[in-house]
N, C-alpha and C. Protein backbone atom coordinates (compact mmCIF):
# COMPACT_ATOMS: atom_id res chain seq x y z
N UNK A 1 -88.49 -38.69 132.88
CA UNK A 1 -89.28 -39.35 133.91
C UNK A 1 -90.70 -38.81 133.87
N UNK A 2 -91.91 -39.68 134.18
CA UNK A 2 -92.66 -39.36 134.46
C UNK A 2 -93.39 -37.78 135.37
N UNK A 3 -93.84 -36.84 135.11
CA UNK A 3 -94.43 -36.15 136.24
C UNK A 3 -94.71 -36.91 137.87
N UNK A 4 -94.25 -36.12 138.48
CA UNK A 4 -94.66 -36.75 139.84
C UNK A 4 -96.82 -36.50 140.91
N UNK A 5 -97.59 -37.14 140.86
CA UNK A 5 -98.64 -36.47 141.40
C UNK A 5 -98.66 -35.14 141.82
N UNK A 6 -97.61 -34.85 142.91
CA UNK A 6 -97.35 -33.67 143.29
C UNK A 6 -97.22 -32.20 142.11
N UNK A 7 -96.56 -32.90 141.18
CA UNK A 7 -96.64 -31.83 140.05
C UNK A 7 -97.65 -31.48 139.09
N UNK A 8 -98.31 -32.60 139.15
CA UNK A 8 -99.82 -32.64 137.94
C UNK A 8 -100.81 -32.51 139.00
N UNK A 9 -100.62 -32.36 139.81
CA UNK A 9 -101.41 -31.65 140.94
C UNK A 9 -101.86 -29.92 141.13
N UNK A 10 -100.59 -29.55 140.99
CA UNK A 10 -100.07 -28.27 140.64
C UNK A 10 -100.17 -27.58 139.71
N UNK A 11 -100.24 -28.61 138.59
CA UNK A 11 -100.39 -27.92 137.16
C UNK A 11 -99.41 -27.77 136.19
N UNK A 12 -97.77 -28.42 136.62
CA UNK A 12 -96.72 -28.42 136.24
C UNK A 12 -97.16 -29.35 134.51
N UNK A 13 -96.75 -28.67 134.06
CA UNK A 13 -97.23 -29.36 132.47
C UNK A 13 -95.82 -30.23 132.33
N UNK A 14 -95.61 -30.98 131.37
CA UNK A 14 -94.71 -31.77 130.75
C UNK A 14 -93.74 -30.48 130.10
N UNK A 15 -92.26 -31.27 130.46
CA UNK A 15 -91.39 -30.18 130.20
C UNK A 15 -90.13 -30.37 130.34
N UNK A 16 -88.82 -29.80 129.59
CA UNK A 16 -87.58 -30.03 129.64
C UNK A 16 -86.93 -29.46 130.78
N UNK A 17 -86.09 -29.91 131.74
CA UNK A 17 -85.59 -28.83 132.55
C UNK A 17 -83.84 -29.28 132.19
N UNK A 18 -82.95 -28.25 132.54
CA UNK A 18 -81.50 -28.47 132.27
C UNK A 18 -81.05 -27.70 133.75
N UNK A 19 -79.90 -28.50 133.62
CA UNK A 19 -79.06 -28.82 135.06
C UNK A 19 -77.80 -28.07 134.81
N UNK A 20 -77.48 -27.40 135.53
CA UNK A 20 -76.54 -26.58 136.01
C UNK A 20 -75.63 -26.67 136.59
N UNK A 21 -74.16 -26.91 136.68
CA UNK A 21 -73.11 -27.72 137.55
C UNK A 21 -72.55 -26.54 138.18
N UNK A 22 -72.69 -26.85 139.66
CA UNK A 22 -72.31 -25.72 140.90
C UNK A 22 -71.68 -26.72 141.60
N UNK A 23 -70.34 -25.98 142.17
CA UNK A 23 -69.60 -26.88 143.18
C UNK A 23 -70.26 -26.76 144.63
N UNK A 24 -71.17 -26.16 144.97
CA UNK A 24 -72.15 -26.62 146.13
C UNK A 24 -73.25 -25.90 145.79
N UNK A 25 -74.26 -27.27 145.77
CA UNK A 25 -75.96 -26.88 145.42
C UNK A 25 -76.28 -26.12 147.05
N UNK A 26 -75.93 -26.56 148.03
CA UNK A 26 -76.66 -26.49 148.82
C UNK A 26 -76.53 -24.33 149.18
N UNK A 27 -75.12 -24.21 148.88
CA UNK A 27 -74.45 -22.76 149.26
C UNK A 27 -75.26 -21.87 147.82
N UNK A 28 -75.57 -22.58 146.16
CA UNK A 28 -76.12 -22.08 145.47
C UNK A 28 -77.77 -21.96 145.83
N UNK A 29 -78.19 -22.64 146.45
CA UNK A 29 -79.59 -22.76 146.40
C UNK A 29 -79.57 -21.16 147.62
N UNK A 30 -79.23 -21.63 148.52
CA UNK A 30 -79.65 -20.38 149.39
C UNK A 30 -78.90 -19.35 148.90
N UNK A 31 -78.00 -19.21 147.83
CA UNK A 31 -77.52 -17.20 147.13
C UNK A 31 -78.39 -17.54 146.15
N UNK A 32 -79.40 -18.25 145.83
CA UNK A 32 -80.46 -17.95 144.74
C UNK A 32 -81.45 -16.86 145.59
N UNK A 33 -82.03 -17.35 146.52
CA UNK A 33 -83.06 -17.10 147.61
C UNK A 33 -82.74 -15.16 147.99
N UNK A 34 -81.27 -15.50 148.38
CA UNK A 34 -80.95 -13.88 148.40
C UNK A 34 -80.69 -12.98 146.98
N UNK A 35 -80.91 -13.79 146.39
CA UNK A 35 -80.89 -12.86 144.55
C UNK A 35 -82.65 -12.56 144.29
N UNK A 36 -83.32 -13.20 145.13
CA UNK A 36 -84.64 -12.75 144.87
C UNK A 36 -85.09 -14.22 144.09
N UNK A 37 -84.45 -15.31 143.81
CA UNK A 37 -84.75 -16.70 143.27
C UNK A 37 -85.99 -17.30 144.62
N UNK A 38 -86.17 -18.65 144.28
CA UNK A 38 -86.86 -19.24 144.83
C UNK A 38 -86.67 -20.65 144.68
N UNK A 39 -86.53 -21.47 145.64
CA UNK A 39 -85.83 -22.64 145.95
C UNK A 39 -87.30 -23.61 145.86
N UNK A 40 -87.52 -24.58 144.62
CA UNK A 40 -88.93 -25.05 144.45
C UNK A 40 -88.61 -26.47 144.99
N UNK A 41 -87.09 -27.13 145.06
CA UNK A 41 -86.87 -28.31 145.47
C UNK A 41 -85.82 -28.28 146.27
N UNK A 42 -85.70 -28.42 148.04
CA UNK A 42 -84.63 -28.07 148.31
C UNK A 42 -83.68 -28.74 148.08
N UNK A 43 -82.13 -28.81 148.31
CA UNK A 43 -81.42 -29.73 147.88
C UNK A 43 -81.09 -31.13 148.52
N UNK A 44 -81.54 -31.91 147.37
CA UNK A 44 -81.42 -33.46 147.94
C UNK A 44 -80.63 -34.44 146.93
N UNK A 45 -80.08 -35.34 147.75
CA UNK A 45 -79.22 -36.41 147.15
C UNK A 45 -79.69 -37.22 146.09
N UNK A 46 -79.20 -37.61 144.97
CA UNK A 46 -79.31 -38.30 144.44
C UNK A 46 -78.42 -39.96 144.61
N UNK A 47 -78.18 -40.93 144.93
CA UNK A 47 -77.26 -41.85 145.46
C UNK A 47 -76.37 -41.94 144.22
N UNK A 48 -75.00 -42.05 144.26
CA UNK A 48 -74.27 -41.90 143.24
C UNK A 48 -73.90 -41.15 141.98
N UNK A 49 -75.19 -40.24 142.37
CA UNK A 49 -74.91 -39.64 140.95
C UNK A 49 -74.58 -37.63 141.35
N UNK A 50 -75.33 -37.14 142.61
CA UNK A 50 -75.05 -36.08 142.89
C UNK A 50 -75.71 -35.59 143.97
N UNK A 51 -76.04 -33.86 144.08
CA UNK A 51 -76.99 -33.62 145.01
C UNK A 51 -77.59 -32.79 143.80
N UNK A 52 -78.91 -32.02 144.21
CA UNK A 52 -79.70 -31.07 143.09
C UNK A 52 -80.29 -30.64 143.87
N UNK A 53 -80.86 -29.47 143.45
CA UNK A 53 -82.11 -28.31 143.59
C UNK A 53 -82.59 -27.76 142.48
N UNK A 54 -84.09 -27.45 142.61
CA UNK A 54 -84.36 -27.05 141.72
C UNK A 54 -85.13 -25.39 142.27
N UNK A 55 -84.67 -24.44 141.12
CA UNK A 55 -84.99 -23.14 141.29
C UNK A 55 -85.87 -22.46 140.85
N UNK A 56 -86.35 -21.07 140.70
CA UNK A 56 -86.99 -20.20 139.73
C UNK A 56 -86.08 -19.01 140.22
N UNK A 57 -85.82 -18.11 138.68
CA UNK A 57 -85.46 -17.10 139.03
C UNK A 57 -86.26 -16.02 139.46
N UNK A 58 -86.22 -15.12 139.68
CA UNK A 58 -87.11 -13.65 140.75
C UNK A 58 -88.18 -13.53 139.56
N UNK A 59 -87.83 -13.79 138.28
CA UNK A 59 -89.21 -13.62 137.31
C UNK A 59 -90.14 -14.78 137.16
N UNK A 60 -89.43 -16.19 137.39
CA UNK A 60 -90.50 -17.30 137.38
C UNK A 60 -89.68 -18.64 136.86
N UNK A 61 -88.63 -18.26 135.88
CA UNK A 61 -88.74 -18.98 135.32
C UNK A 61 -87.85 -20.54 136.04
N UNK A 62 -88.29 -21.44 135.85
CA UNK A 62 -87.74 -22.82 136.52
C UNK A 62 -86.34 -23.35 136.16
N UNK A 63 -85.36 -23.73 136.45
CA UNK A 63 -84.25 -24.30 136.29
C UNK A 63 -83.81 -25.15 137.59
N UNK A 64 -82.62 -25.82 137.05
CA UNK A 64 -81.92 -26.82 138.32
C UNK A 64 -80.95 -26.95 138.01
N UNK A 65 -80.19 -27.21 139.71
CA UNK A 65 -78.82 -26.77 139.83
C UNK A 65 -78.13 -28.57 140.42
N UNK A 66 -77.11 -28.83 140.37
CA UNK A 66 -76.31 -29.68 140.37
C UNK A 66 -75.06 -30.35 141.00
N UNK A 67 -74.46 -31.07 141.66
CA UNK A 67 -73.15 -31.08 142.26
C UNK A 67 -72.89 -32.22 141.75
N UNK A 68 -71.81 -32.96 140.60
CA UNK A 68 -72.28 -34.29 140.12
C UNK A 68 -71.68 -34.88 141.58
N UNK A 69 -71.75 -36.46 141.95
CA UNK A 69 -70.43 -37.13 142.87
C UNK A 69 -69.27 -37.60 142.00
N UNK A 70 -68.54 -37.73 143.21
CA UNK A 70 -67.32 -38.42 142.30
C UNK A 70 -67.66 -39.39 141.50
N UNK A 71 -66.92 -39.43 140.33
CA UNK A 71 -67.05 -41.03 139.79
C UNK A 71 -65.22 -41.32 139.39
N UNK A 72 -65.26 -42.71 139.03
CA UNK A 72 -64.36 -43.22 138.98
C UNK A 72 -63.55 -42.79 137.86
N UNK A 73 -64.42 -42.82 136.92
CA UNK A 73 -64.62 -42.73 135.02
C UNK A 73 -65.17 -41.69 134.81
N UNK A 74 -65.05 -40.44 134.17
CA UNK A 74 -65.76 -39.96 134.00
C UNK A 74 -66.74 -39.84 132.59
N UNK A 75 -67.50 -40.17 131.85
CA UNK A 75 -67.52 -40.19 130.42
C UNK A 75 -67.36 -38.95 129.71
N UNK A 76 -66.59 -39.53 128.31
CA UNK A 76 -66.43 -38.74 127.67
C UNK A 76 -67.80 -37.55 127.11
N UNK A 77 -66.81 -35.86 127.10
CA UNK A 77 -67.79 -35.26 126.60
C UNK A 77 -68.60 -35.29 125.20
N UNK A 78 -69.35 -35.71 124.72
CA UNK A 78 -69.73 -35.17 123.47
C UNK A 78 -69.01 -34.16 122.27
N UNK A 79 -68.99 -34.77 121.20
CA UNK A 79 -68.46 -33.31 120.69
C UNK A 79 -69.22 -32.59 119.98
N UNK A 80 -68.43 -31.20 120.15
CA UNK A 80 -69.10 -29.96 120.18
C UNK A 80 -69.65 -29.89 118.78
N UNK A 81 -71.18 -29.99 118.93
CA UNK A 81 -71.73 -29.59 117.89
C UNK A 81 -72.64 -30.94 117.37
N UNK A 82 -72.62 -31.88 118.11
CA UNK A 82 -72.85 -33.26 117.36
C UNK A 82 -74.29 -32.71 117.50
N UNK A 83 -75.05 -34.21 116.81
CA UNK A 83 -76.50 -34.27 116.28
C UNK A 83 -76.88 -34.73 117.70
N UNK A 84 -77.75 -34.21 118.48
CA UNK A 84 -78.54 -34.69 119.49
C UNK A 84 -78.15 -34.11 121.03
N UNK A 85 -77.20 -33.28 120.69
CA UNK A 85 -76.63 -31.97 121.63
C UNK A 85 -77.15 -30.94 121.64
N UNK A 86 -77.37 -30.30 122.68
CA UNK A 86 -77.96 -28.84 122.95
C UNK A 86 -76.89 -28.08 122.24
N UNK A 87 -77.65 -27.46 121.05
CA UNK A 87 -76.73 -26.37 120.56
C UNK A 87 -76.86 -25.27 121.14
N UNK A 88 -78.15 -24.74 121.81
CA UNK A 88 -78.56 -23.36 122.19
C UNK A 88 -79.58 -23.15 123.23
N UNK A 89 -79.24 -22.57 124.19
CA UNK A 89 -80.58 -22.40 126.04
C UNK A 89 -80.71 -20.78 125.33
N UNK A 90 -82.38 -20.49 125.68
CA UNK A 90 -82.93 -19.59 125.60
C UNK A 90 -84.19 -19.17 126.77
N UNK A 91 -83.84 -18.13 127.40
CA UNK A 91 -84.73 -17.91 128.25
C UNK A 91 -85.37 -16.79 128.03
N UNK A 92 -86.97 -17.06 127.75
CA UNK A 92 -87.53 -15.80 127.56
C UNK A 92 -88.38 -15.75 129.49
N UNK A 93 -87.80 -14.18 129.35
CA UNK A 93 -88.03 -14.00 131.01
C UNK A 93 -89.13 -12.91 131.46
N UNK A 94 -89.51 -12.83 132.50
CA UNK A 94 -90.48 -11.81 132.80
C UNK A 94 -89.67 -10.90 132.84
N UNK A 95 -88.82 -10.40 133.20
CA UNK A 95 -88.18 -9.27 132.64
C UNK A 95 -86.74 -9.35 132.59
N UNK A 96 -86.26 -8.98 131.78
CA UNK A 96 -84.26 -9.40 130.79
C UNK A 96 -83.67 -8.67 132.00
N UNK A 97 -83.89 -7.17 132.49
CA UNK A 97 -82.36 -7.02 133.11
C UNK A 97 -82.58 -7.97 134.83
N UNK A 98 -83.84 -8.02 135.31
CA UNK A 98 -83.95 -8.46 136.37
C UNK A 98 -83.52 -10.01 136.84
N UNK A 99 -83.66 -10.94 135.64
CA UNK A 99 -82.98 -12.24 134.99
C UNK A 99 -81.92 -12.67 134.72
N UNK A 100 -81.31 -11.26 133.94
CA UNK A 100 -79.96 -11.33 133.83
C UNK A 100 -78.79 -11.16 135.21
N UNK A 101 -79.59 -10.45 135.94
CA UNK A 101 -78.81 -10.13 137.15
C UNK A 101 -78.59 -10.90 137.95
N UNK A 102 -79.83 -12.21 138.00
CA UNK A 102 -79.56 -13.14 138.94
C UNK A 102 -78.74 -14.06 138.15
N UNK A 103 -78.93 -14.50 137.07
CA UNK A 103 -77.72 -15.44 136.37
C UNK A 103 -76.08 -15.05 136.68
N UNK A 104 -75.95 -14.23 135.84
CA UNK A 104 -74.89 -13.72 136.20
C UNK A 104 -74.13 -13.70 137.55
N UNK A 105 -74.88 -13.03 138.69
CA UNK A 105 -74.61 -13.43 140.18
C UNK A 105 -74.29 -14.60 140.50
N UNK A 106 -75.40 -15.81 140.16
CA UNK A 106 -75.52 -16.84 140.65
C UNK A 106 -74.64 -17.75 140.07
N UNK A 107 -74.08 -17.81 138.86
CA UNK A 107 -73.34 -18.54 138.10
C UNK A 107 -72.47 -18.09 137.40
N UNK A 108 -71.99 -16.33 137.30
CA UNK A 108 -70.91 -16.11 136.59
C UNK A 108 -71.20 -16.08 135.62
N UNK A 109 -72.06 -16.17 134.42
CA UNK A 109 -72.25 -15.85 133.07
C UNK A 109 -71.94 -14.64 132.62
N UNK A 110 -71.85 -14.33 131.51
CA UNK A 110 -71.12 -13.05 131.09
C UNK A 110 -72.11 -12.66 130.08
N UNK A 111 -71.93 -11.39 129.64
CA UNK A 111 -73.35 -10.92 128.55
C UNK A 111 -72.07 -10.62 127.20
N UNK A 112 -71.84 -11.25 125.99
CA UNK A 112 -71.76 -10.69 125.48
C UNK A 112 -72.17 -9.81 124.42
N UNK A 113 -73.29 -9.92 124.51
CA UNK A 113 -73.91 -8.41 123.38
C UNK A 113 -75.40 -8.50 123.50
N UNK A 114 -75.81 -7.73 123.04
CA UNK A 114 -77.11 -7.32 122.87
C UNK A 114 -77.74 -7.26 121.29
N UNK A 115 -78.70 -7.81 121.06
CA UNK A 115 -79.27 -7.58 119.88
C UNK A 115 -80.78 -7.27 119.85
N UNK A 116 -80.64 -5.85 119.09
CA UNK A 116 -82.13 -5.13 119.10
C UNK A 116 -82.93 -5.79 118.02
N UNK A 117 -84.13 -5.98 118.70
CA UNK A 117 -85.25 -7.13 118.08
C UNK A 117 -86.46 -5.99 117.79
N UNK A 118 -86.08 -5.04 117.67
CA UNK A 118 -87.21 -3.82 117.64
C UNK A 118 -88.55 -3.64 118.26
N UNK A 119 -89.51 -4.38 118.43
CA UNK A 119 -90.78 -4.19 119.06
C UNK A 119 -90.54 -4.76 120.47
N UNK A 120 -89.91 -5.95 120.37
CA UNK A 120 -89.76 -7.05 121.16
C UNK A 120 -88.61 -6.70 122.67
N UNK A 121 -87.58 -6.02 121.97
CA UNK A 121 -86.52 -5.75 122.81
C UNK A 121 -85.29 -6.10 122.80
N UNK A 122 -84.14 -6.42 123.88
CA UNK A 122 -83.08 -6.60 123.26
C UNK A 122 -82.96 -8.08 123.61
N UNK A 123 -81.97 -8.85 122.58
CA UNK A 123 -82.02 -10.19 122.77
C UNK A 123 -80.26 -10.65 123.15
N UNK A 124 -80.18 -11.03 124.31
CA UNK A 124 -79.06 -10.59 125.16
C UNK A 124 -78.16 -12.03 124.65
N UNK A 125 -77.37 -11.83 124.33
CA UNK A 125 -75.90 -13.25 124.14
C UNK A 125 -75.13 -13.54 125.25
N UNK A 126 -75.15 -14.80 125.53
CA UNK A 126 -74.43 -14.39 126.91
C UNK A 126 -73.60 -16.24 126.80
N UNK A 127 -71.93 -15.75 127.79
CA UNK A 127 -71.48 -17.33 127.78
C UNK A 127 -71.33 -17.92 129.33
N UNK A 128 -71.27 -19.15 128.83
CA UNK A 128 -70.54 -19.51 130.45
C UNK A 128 -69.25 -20.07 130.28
N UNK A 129 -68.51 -20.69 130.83
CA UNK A 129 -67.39 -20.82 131.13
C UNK A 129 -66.92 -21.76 129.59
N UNK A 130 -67.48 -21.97 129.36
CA UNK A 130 -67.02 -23.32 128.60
C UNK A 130 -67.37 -22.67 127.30
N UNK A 131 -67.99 -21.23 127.16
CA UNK A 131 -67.97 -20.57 125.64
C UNK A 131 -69.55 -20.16 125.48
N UNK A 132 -70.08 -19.50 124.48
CA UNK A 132 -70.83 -18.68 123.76
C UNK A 132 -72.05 -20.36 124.24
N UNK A 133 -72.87 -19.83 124.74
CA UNK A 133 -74.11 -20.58 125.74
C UNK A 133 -75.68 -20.48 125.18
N UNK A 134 -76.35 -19.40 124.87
CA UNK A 134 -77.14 -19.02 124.42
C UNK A 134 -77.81 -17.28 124.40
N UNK A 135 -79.21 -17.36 124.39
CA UNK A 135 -79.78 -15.92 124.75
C UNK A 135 -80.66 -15.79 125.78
N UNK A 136 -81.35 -14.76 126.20
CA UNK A 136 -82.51 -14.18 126.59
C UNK A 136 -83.01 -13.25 126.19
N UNK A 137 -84.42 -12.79 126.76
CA UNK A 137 -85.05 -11.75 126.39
C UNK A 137 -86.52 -11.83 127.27
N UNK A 138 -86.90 -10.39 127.19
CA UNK A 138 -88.22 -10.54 127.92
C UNK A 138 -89.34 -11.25 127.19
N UNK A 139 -90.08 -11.64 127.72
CA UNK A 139 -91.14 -12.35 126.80
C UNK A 139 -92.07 -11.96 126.20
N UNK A 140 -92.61 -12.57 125.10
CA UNK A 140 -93.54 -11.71 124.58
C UNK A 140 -94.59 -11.56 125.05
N UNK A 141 -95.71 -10.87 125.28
CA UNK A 141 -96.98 -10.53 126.28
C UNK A 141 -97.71 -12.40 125.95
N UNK A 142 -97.84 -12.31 124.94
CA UNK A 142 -98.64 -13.65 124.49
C UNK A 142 -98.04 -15.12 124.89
N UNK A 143 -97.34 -14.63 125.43
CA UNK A 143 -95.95 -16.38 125.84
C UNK A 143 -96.69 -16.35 127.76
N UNK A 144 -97.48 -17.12 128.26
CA UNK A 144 -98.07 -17.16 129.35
C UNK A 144 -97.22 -17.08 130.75
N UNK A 145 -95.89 -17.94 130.38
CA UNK A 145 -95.31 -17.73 131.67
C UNK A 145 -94.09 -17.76 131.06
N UNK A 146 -92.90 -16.68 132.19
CA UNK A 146 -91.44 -17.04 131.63
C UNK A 146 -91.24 -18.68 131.77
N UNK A 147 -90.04 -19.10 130.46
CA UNK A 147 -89.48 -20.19 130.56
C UNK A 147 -88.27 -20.47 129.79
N UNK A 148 -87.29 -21.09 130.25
CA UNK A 148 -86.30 -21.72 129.23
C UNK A 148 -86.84 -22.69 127.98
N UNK A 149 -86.26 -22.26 126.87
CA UNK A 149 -86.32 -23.38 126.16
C UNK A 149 -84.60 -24.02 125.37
N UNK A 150 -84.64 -24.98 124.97
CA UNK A 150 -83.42 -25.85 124.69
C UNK A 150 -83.16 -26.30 122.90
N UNK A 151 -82.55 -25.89 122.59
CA UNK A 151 -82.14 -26.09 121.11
C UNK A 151 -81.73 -27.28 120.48
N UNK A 152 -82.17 -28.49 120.31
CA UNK A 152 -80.93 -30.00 120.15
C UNK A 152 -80.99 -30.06 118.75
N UNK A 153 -79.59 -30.21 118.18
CA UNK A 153 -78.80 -29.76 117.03
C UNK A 153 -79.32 -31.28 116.17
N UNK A 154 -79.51 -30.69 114.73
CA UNK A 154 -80.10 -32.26 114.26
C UNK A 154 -79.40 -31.92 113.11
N UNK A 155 -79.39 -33.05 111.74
CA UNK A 155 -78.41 -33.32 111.00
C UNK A 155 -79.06 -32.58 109.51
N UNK A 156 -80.42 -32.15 109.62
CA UNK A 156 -81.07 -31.62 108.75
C UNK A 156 -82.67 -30.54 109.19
N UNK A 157 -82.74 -29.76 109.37
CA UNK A 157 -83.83 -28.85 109.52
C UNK A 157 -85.30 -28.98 109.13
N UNK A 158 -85.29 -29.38 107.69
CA UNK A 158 -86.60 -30.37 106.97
C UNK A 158 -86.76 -31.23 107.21
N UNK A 159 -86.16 -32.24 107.66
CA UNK A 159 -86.34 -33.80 107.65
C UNK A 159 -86.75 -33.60 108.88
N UNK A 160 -85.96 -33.09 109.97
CA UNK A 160 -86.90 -32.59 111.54
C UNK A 160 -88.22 -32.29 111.48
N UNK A 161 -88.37 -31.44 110.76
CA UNK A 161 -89.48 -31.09 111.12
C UNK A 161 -90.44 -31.76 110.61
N UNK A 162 -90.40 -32.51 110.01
CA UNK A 162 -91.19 -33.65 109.26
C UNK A 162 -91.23 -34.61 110.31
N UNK A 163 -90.36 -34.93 110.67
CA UNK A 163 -90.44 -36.33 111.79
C UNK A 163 -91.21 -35.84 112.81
N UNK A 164 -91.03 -34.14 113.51
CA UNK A 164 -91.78 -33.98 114.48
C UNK A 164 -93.42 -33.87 114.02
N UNK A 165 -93.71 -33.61 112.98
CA UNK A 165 -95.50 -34.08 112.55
C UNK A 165 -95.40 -35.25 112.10
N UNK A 166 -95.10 -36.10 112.15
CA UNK A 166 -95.28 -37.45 111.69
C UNK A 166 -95.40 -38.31 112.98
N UNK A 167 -94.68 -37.62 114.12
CA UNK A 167 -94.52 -38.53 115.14
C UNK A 167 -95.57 -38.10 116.07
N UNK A 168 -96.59 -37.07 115.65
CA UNK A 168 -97.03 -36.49 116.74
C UNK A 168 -96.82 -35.45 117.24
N UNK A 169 -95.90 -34.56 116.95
CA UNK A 169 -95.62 -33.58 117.82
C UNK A 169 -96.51 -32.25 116.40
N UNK A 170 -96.42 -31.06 117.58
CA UNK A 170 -96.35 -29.83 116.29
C UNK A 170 -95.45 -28.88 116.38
N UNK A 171 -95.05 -27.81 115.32
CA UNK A 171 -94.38 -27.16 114.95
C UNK A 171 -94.98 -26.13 115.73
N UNK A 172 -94.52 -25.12 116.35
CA UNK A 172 -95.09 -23.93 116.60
C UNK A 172 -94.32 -22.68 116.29
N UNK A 173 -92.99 -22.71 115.56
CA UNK A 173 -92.38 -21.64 115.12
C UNK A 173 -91.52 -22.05 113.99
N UNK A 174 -91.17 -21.62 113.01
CA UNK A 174 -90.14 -21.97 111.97
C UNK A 174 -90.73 -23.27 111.02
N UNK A 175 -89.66 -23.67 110.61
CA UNK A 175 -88.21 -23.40 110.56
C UNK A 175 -88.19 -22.08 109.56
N UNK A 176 -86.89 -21.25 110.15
CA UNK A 176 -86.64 -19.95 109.91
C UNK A 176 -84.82 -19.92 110.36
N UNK A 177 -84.38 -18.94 109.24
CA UNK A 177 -82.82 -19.19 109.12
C UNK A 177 -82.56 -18.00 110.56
N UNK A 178 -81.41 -18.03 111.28
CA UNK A 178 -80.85 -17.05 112.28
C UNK A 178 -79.47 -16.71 111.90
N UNK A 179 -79.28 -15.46 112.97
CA UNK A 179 -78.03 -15.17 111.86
C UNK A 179 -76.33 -15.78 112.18
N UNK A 180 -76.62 -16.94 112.72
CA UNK A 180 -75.44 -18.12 112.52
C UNK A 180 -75.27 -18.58 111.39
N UNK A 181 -76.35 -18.54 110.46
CA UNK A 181 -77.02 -19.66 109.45
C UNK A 181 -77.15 -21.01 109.54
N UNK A 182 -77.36 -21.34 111.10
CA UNK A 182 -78.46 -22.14 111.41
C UNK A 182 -79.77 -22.14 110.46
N UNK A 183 -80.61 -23.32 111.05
CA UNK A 183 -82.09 -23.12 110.60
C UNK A 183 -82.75 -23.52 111.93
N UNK A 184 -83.59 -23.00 112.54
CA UNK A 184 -84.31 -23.29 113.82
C UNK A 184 -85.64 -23.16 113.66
N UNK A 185 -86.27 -24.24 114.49
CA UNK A 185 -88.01 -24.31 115.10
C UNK A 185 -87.94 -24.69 116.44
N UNK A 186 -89.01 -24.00 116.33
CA UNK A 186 -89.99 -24.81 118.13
C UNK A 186 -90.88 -25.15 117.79
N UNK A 187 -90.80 -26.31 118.82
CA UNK A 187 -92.40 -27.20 118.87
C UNK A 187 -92.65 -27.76 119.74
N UNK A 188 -93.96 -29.33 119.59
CA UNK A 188 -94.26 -29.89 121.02
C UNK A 188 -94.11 -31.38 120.61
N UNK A 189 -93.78 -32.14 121.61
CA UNK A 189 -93.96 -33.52 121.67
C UNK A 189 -95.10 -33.49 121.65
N UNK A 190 -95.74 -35.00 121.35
CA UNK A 190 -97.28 -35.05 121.54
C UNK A 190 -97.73 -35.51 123.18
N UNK A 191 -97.22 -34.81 123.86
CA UNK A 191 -97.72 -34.50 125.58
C UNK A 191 -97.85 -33.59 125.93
N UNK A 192 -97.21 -31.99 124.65
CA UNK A 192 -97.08 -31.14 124.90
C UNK A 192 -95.88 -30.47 125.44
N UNK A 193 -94.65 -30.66 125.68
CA UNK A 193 -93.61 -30.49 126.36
C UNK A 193 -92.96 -29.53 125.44
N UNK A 194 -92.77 -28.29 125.43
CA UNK A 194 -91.85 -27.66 124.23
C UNK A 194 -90.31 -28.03 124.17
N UNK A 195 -90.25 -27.81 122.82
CA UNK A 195 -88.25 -28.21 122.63
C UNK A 195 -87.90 -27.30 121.26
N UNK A 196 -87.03 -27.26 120.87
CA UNK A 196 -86.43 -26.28 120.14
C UNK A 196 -85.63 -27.32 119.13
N UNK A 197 -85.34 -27.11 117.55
CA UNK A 197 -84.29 -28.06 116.80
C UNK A 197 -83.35 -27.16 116.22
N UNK A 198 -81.60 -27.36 116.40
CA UNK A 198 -81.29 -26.27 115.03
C UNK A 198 -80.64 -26.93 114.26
N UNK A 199 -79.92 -26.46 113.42
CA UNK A 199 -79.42 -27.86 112.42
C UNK A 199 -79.29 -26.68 111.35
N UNK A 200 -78.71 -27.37 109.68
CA UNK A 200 -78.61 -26.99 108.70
C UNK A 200 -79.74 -27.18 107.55
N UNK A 201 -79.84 -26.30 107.16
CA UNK A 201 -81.34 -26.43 105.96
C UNK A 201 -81.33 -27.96 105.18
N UNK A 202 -80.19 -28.59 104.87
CA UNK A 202 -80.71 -29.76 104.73
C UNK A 202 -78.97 -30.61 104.80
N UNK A 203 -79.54 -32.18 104.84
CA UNK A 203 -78.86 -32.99 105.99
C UNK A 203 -77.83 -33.04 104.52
């Protein structure tokens, strides 16, 4: 959707946000508030489809939370791993243990490991209910504000990144192998909006 005035008012740049499924937004939004979070949208209805809020954690960074409504049908999930699925959420935060504490609280996530990034710090693994989720880490001095970014799994790594300069967008990291043996980049739409690709070195 479009930015709303209110947000390009503000200064809210173009940007991905991901939704969070809590069996009450309204009881999550206010144990954000007491975790030291901050409630940027309070929670309001969507007609048929749910209620939402949207948050920041105690370091900054923005997310939103969820209650779907009933539906009749529910659609099928995606499967795991397809082309155009979030393979991987990464939050680089104003600071990892202070971030981690409210996740965890607020949603039950679990840490499983830590990986030392040497200058940078540790780069934390963590799941949610449904399995191995993504990372965090503090941010780097040069990254302006904490933020999530989102990984969507593509069928080839080169050919991505080709389409994203061809279409307008730029590359701003990678592609560079991780030690899944994935291949991953970040970059921008041409509005500027960052997004993340991972995929296999070639399709």
């Amino acid at each position: 959707m479009e930015l709303s005035a209110d947000m390009k008012a503000q200064g809210v740049p173009p940007n991905w946000t991901s939704y969070v499924a809590v069996d009450d937004v309204d009881a999550a939004a206010a144990k954000a508030t007491t975790l030291g979070g901050e409630v940027q949208v309070p929670p309001t209805d969507i007609p048929g489809i749910g209620r939402f809020a949207v948050i920041a954690d105690p370091t900054g960074a923005v997310i939103a939370i969820m209650t779907p409504a009933p539906m009749d049908e529910t659609p099928p999930s995606p499967e795991a791993g397809a082309v155009g699925t979030v393979g991987w959420r990464e939050l680089y935060a104003g600071d990892l243990e202070k971030a981690w504490s409210f996740y965890a609280d607020l949603f039950g996530w679990t840490k499983d490991s830590d990986m030392d990034m040497g200058p940078m710090g540790a780069y934390r693994l963590f799941s949610t209910p449904d399995g191995p989720a993504g990372g965090m880490m503090t941010k780097p001095a040069n990254m302006p504000v904490p933020c999530w970014t989102y990984y969507f799994r593509v069928g080839g790594i080169d050919e991505a990144a080709a389409k994203v300069s061809a279409s307008g967008g730029a590359l701003i990291m990678g592609p560079m192998e991780v030690p899944s043996g994935d291949w991953v980049l970040q970059a921008t739409d041409p509005q500027g909006a960052v997004f993340a690709l991972m995929g296999p070195k070639a399709a």
